[in-house]
C-alpha atoms as a PDB file:
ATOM      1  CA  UNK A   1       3.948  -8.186  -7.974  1.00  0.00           C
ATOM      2  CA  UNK A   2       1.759 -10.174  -6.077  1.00  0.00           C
ATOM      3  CA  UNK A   3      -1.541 -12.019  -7.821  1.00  0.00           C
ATOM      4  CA  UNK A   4      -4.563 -10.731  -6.907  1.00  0.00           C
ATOM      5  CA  UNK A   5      -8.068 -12.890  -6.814  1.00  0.00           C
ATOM      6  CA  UNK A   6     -10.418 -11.399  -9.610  1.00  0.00           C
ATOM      7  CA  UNK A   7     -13.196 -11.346  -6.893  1.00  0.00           C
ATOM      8  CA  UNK A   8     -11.782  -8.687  -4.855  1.00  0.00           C
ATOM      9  CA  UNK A   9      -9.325  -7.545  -7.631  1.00  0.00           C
ATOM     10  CA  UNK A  10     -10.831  -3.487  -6.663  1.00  0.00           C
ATOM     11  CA  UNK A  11     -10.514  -4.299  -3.179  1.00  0.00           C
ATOM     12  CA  UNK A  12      -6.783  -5.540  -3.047  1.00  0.00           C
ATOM     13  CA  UNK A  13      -5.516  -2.988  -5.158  1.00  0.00           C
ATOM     14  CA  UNK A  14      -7.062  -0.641  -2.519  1.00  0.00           C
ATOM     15  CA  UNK A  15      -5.659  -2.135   0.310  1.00  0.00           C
ATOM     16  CA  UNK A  16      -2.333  -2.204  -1.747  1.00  0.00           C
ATOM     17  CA  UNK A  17      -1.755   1.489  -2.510  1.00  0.00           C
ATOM     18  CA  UNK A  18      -3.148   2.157   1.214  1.00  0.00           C
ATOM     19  CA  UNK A  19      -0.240   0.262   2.511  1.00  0.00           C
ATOM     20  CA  UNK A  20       2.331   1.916   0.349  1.00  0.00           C
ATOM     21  CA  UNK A  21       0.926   5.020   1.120  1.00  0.00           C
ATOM     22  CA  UNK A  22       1.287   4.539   4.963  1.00  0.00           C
ATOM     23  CA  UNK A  23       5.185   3.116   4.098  1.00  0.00           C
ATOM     24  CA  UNK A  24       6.131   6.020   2.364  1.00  0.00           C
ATOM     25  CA  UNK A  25       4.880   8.329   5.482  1.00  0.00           C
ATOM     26  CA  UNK A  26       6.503   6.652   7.738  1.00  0.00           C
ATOM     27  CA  UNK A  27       9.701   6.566   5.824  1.00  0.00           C
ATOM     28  CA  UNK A  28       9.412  10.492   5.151  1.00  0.00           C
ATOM     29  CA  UNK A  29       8.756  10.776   9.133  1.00  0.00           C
ATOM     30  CA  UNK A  30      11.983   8.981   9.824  1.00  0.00           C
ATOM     31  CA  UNK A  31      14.078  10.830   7.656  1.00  0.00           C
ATOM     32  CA  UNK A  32      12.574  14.124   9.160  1.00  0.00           C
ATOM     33  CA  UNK A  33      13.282  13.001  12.513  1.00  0.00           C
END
């Protein structure tokens, strides 16, 4: 996993599951088309 400043610990984690979430639609979309 990748470290994460304390500062913006909230933030990063955010930004994290965001960008999973958007890679795991567009790997569902593929496989549908």
């Amino acid at each position: 996993m990748m470290q994460l400043p304390q500062t913006s610990n909230s933030t990063g984690l955010a930004v994290t599951v965001l960008g999973l979430l958007l890679l795991i639609t567009a790997l569902v979309i593929k496989k549908k088309g």
